[in-house]
Protein backbone atom coordinates (compact mmCIF):
# COMPACT_ATOMS: atom_id res chain seq x y z
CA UNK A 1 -9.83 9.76 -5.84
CA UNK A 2 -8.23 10.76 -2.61
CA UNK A 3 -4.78 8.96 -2.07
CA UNK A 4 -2.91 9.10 1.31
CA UNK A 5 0.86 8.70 1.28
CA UNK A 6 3.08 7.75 4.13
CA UNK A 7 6.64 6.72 4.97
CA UNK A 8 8.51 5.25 7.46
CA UNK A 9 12.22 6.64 8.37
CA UNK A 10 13.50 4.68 5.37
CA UNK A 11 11.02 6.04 2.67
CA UNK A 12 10.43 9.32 3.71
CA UNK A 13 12.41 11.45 0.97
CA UNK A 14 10.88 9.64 -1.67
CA UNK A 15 7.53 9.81 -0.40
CA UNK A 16 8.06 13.51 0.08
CA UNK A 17 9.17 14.06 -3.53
CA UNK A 18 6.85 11.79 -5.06
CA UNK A 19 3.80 14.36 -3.23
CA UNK A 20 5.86 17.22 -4.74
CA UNK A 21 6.00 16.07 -8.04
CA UNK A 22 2.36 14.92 -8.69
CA UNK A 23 1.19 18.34 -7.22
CA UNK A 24 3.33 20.56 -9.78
CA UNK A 25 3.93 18.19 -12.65
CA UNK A 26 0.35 16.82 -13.98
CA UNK A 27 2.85 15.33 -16.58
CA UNK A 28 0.99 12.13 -18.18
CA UNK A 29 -2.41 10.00 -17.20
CA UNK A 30 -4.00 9.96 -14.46
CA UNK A 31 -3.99 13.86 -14.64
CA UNK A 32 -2.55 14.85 -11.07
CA UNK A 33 -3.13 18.33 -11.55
CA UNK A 34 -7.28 16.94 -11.15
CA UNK A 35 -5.32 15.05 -7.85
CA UNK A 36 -3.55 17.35 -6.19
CA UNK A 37 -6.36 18.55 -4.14
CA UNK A 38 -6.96 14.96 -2.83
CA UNK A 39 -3.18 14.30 -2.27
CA UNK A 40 -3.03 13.24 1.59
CA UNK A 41 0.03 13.19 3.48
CA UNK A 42 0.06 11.18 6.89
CA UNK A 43 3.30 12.16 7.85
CA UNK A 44 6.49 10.75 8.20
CA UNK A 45 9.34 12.91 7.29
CA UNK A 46 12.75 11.39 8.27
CA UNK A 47 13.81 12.66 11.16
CA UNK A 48 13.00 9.93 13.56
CA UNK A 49 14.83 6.79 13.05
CA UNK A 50 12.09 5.03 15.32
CA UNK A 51 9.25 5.81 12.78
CA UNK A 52 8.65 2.50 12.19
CA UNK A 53 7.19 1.49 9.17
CA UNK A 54 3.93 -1.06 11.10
CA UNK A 55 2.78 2.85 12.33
CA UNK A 56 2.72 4.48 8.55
CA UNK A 57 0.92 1.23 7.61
CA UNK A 58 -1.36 1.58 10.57
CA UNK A 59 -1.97 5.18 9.42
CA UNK A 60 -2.71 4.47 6.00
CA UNK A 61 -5.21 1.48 6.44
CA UNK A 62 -6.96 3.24 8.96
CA UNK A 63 -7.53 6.23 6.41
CA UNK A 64 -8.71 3.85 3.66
CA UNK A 65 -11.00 2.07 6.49
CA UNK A 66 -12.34 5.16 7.73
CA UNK A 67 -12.94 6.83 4.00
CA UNK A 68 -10.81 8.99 4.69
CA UNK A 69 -8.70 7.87 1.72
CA UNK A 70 -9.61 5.68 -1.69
CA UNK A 71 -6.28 4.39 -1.72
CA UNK A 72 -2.74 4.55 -0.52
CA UNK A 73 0.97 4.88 -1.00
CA UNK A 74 3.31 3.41 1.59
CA UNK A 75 6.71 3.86 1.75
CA UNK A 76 9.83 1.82 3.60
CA UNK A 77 13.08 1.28 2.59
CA UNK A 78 12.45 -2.08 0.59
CA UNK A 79 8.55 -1.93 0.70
CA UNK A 80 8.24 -5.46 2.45
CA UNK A 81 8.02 -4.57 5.85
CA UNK A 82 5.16 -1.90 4.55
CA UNK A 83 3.42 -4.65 2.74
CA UNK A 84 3.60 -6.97 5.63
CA UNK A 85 2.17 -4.83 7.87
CA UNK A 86 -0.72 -3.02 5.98
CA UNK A 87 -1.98 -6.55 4.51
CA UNK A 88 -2.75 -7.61 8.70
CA UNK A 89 -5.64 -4.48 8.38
CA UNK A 90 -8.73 -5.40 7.33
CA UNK A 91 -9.69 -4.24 4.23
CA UNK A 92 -6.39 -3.21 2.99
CA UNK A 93 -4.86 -5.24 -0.24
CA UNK A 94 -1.18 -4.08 0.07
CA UNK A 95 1.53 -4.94 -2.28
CA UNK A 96 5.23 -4.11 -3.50
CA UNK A 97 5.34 -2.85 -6.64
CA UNK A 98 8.72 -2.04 -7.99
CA UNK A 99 7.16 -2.24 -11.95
CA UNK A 100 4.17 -0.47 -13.80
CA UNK A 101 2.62 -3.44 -14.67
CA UNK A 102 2.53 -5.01 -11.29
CA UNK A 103 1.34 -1.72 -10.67
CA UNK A 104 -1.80 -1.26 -12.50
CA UNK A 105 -2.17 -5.34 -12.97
CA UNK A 106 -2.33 -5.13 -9.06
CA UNK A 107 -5.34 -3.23 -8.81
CA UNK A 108 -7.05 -4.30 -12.15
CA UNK A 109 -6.87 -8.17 -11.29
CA UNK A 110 -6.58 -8.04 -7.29
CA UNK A 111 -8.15 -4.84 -6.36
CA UNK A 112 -4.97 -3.60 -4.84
CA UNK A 113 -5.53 -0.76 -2.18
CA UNK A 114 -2.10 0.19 -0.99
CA UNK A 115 0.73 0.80 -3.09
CA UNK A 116 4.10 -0.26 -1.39
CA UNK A 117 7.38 1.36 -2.66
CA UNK A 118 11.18 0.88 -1.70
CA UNK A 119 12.58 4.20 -1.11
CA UNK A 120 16.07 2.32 -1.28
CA UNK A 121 15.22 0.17 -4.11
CA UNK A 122 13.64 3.07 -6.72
CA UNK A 123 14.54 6.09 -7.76
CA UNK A 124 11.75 9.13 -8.27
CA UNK A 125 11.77 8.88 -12.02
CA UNK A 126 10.48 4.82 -12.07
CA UNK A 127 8.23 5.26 -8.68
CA UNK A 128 6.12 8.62 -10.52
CA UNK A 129 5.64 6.03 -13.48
CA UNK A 130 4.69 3.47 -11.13
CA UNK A 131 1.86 5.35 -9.03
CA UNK A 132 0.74 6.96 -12.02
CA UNK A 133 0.24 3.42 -13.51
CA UNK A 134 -1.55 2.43 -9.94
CA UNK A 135 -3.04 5.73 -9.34
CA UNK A 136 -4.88 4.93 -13.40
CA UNK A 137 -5.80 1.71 -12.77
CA UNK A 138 -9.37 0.58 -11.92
CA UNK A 139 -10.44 -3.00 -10.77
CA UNK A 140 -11.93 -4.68 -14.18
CA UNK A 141 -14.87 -6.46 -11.91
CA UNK A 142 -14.84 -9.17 -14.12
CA UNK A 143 -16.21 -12.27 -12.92
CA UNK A 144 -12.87 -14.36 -12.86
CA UNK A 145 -11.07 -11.42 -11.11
CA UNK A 146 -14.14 -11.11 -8.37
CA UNK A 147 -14.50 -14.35 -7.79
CA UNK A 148 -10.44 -14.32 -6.64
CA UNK A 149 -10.73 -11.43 -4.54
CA UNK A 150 -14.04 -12.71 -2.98
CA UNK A 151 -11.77 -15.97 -2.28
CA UNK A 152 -9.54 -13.49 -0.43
CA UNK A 153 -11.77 -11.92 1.07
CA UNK A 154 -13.37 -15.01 2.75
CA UNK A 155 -10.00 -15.35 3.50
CA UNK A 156 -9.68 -12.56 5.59
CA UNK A 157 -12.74 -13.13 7.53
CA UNK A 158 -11.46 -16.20 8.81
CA UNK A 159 -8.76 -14.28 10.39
CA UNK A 160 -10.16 -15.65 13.82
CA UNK A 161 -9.46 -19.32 12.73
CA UNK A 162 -9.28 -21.39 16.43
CA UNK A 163 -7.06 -24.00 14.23
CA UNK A 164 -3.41 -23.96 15.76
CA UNK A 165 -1.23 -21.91 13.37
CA UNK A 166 2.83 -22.91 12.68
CA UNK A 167 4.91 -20.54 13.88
CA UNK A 168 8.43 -20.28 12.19
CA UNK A 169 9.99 -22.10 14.23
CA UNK A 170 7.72 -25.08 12.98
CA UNK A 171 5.97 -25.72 16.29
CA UNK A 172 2.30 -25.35 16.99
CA UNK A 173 1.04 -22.44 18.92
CA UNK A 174 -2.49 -20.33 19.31
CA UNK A 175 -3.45 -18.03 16.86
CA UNK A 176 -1.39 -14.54 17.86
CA UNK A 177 1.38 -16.34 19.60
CA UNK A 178 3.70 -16.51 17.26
CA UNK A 179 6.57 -14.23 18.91
C-alpha cells in the first residue's frame, strides 16, 4: 500500500514524526517496516504560516486520484479544515479520526481514503495507534456497506446539481456561489 502524508502549517511536526516513527519502529500490525518503502511525503514542514491546509488536501487527493498513492494522511491543527477540504475532490472519502475505531471502522464500513489528524488535538503516541488501525483496515465489501458507499458515491456525481443550493446565510444562490 503506498500512503502519502501531508500537513498544513498547523500539523506539520506531527506529520513529520508520525513518517519517522513508522519508518524505524515496525512496532505492531500493519508491519511498517513492509511500508516504509511506500511512505510518501508531500511536503509541508512548518515553516510557512500560509501553508494552508485546502493545498495539502489538494496534494493528497490528487496523489490518490492519480495512483500515485492508495491512501492518505492529512494533517491540520484540528483535522476539520483537512477533512473539509479533501472530501470536495472527487474520489477522496476524508474523515477526522481522533480514535482507533473510527479509524479502522472508517475504512471497513465507508471505504475511508484519507485519514485526517489534529496535530493540536493528539499527541504521537494515540495518532501511531490510530494510522496503524487505518493503515490495517480493509473495506469489508459487504453488501450493506457497498450499497452505502455506492449511495455516496451517486452522491458525488451529482456534484453538478443545477438545483439552487442554501448558502449559510439561508438565502438561495447558484451552485459555487456561496462566498
Amino acid at each position: 500500500m503506498r500512503v502519502a502524508f501531508a500537513a498544513d502549517h498547523g500539523g506539520a511536526a506531527l506529520k513529520d514524526e508520525l513518517l519517522g516513527r513508522l519508518r524505524t519502529d515496525p512496532g505492531r500490525p500493519p508491519r511498517t517496516d513492509e511500508l516504509s518503502d511506500e511512505l510518501i511525503d508531500l511536503g509541508g514542514d512548518g515553516s510557512d504560516p500560509t501553508d494552508d491546509y485546502p493545498d495539502f488536501a489538494v496534494r493528497i487527493g490528487r496523489a490518490i486520484q492519480g495512483g500515485a498513492a492508495d491512501r492518505g494522511v492529512l494533517v491540520c491543527g484540528s483535522g476539520v479544515g483537512a477533512s473539509v477540504a479533501a472530501c470536495k475532490m472527487t474520489g477522496i472519502r476524508a474523515s477526522v479520526c481522533h480514535d482507533t475505531y473510527s479509524a479502522h471502522q472508517g475504512v471497513e464500513h465507508d471505504d475511508m481514503n484519507v485519514l485526517c489528524l489534529g496535530g493540536r488535538i493528539v499527541g504521537i503516541e494515540l495518532a501511531l495507534e490510530i494510522v496503524r488501525a487505518y493503515l490495517g483496515a480493509e473495506f469489508t465489501n459487504e453488501p450493506r456497506h457497498r450499497r452505502r458507499v455506492d449511495k455516496v458515491l451517486a452522491i458525488e456525481a451529482a456534484q453538478g446539481d443545477p438545483r439552487p443550493a442554501v448558502s449559510r446565510a439561508g438565502r438561495q444562490t447558484t451552485r459555487g456561489d456561496d462566498r
